[in-house]
C-alpha atoms as a PDB file:
ATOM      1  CA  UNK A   1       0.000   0.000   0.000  1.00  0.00           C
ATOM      2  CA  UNK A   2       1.334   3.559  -0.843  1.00  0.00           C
ATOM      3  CA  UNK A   3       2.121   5.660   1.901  1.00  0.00           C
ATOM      4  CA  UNK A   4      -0.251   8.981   1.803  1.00  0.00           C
ATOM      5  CA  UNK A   5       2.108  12.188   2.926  1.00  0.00           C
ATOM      6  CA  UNK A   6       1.823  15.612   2.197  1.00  0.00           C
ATOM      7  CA  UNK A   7       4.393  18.498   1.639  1.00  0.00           C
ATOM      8  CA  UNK A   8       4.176  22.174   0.894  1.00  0.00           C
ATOM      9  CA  UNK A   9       6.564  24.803  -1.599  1.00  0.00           C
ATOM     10  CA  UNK A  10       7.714  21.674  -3.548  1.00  0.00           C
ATOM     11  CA  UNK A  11       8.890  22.264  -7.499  1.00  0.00           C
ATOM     12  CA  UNK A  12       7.531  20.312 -10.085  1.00  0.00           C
ATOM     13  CA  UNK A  13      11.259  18.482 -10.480  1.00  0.00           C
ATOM     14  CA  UNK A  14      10.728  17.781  -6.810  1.00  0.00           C
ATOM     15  CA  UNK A  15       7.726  16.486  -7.153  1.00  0.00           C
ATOM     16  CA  UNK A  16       9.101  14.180 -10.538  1.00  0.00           C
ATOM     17  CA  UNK A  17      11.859  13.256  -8.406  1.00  0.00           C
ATOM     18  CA  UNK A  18       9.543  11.734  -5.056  1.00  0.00           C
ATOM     19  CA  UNK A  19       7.153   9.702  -7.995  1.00  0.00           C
ATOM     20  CA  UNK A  20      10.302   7.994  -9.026  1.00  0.00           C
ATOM     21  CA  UNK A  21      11.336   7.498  -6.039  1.00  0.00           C
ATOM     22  CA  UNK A  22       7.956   5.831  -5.377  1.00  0.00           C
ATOM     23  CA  UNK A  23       7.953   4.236  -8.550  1.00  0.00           C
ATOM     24  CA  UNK A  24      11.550   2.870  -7.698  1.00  0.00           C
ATOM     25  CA  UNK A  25       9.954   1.818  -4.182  1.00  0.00           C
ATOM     26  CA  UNK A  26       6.517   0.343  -5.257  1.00  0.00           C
ATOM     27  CA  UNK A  27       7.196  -1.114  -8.777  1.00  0.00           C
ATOM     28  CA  UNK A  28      10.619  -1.833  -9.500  1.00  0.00           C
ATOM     29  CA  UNK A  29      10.582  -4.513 -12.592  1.00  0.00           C
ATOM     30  CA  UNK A  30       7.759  -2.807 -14.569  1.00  0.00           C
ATOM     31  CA  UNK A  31       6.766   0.257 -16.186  1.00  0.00           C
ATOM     32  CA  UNK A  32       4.142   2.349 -13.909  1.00  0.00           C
ATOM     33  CA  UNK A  33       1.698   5.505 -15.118  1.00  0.00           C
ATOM     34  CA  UNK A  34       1.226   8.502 -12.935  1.00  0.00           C
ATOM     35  CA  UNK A  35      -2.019  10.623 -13.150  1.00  0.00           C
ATOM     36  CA  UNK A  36      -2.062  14.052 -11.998  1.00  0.00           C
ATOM     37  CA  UNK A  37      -4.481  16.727 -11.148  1.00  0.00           C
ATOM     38  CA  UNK A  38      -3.294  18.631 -14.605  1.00  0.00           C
ATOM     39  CA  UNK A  39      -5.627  21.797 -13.980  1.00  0.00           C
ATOM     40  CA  UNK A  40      -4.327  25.099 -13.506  1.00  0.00           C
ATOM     41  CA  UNK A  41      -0.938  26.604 -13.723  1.00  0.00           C
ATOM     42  CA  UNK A  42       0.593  24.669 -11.026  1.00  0.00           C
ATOM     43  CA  UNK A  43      -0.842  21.090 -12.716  1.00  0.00           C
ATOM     44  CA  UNK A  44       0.568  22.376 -16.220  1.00  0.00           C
ATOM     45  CA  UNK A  45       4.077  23.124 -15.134  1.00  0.00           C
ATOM     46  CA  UNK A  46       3.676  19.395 -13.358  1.00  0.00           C
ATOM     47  CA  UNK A  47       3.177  17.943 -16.196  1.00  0.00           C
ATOM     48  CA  UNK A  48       5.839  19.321 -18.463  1.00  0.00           C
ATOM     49  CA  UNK A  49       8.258  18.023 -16.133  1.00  0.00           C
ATOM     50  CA  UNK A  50       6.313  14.250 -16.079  1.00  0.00           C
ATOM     51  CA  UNK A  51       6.799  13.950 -19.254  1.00  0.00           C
ATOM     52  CA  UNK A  52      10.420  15.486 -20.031  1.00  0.00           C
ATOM     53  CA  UNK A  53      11.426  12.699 -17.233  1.00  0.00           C
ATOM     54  CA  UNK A  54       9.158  10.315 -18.989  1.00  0.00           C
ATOM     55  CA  UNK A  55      10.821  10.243 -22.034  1.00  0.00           C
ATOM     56  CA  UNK A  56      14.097  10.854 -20.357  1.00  0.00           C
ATOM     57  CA  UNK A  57      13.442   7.543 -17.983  1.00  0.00           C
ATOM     58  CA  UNK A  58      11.074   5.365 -20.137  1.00  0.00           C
ATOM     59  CA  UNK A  59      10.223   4.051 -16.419  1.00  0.00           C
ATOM     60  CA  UNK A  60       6.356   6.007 -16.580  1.00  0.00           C
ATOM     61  CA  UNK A  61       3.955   6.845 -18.575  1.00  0.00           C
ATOM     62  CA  UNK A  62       2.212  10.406 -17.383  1.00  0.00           C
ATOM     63  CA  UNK A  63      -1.797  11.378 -17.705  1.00  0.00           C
ATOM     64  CA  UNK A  64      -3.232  14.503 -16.806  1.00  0.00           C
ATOM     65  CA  UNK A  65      -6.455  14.545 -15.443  1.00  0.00           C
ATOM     66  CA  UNK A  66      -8.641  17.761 -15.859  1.00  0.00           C
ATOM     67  CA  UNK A  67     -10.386  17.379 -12.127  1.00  0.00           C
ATOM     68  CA  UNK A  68     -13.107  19.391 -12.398  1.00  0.00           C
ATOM     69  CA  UNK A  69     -14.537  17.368 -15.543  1.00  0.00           C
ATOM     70  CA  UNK A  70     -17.300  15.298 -15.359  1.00  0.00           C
ATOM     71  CA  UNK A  71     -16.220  11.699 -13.795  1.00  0.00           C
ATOM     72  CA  UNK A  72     -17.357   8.657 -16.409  1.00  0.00           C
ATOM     73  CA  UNK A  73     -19.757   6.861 -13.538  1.00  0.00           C
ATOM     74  CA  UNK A  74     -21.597   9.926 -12.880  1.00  0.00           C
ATOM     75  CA  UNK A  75     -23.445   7.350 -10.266  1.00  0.00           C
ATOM     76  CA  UNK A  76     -20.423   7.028  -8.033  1.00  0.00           C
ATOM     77  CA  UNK A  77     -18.788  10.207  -8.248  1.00  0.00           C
ATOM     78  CA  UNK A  78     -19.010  13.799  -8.855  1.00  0.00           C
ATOM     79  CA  UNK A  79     -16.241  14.736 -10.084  1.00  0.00           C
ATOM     80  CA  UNK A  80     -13.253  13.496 -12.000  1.00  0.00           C
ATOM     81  CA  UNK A  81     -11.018  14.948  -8.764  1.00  0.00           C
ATOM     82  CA  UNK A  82     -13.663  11.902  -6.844  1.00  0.00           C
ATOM     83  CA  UNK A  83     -13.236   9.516  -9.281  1.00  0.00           C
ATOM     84  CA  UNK A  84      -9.475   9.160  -9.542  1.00  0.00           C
ATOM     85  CA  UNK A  85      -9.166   9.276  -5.649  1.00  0.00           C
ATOM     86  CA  UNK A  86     -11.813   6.205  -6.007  1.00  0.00           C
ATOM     87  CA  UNK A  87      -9.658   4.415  -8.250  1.00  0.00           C
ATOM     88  CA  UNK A  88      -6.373   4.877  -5.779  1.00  0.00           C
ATOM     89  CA  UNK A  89      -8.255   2.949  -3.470  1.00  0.00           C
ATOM     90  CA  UNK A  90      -8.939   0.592  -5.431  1.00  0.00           C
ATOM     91  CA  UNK A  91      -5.054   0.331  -5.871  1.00  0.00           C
ATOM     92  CA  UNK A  92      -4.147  -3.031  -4.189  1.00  0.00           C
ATOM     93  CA  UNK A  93      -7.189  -4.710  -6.030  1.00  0.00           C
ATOM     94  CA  UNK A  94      -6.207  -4.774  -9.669  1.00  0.00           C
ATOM     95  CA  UNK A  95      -2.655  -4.729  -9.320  1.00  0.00           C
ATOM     96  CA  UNK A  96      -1.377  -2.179 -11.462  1.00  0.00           C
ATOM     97  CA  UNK A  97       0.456   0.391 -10.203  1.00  0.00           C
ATOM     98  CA  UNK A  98      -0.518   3.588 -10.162  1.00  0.00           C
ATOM     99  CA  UNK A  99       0.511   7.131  -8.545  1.00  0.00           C
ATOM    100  CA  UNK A 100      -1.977   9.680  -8.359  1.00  0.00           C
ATOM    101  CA  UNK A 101      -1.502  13.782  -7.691  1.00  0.00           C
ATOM    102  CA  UNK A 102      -3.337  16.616  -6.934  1.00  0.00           C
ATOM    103  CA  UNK A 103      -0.855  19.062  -7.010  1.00  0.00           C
ATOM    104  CA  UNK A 104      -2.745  22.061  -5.984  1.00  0.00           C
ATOM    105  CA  UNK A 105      -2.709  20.134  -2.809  1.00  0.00           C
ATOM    106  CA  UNK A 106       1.349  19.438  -2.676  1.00  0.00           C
ATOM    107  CA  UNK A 107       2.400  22.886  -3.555  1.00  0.00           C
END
């Protein structure tokens, strides 16, 4: 299970460098994705780094995830923001690893 921690004033390298580091921890032998909250200015400068590292690494692929969309079981969730923290819960069940950010909340 992924540790949940929290951290403030990070840079988005900073940021790329802790989801290797995870990645490195949590899935060593195979290839992981990471989806991020990608709205805003914050979530756009996150992802330019994810996937300069990306391509630089070939360890991740990177997603952005406009959070404020609406979520594809509008059932279950209200939000895309809701539906992708539904899905890291679901983490352990289906096996594949995944690393999931809302960066508006790290930085």
């Amino acid at each position: 299970m992924l540790d949940l921690f929290s951290d403030k004033g990070l840079s988005a390298d900073q940021i790329v460098d802790i989801v290797e580091e995870l990645g490195q921890q949590y899935s060593p032998e195979q290839r992981y994705r990471v989806q991020y909250d990608s709205e805003g200015l914050i979530g756009r400068h996150l992802g330019e780094a994810l996937r300069a590292r990306a391509l630089k690494s070939n360890r991740f692929e990177s997603f952005g995830i406009r959070s404020w969309d609406k979520p594809r079981d509008p059932q279950l969730y209200v939000r895309i923001r809701d539906e992708l923290a539904g899905h890291l819960a679901r983490f352990p069940a289906d096996g594949s690893p995944v690393l999931a950010l809302a960066p508006d909340e790290i930085a």
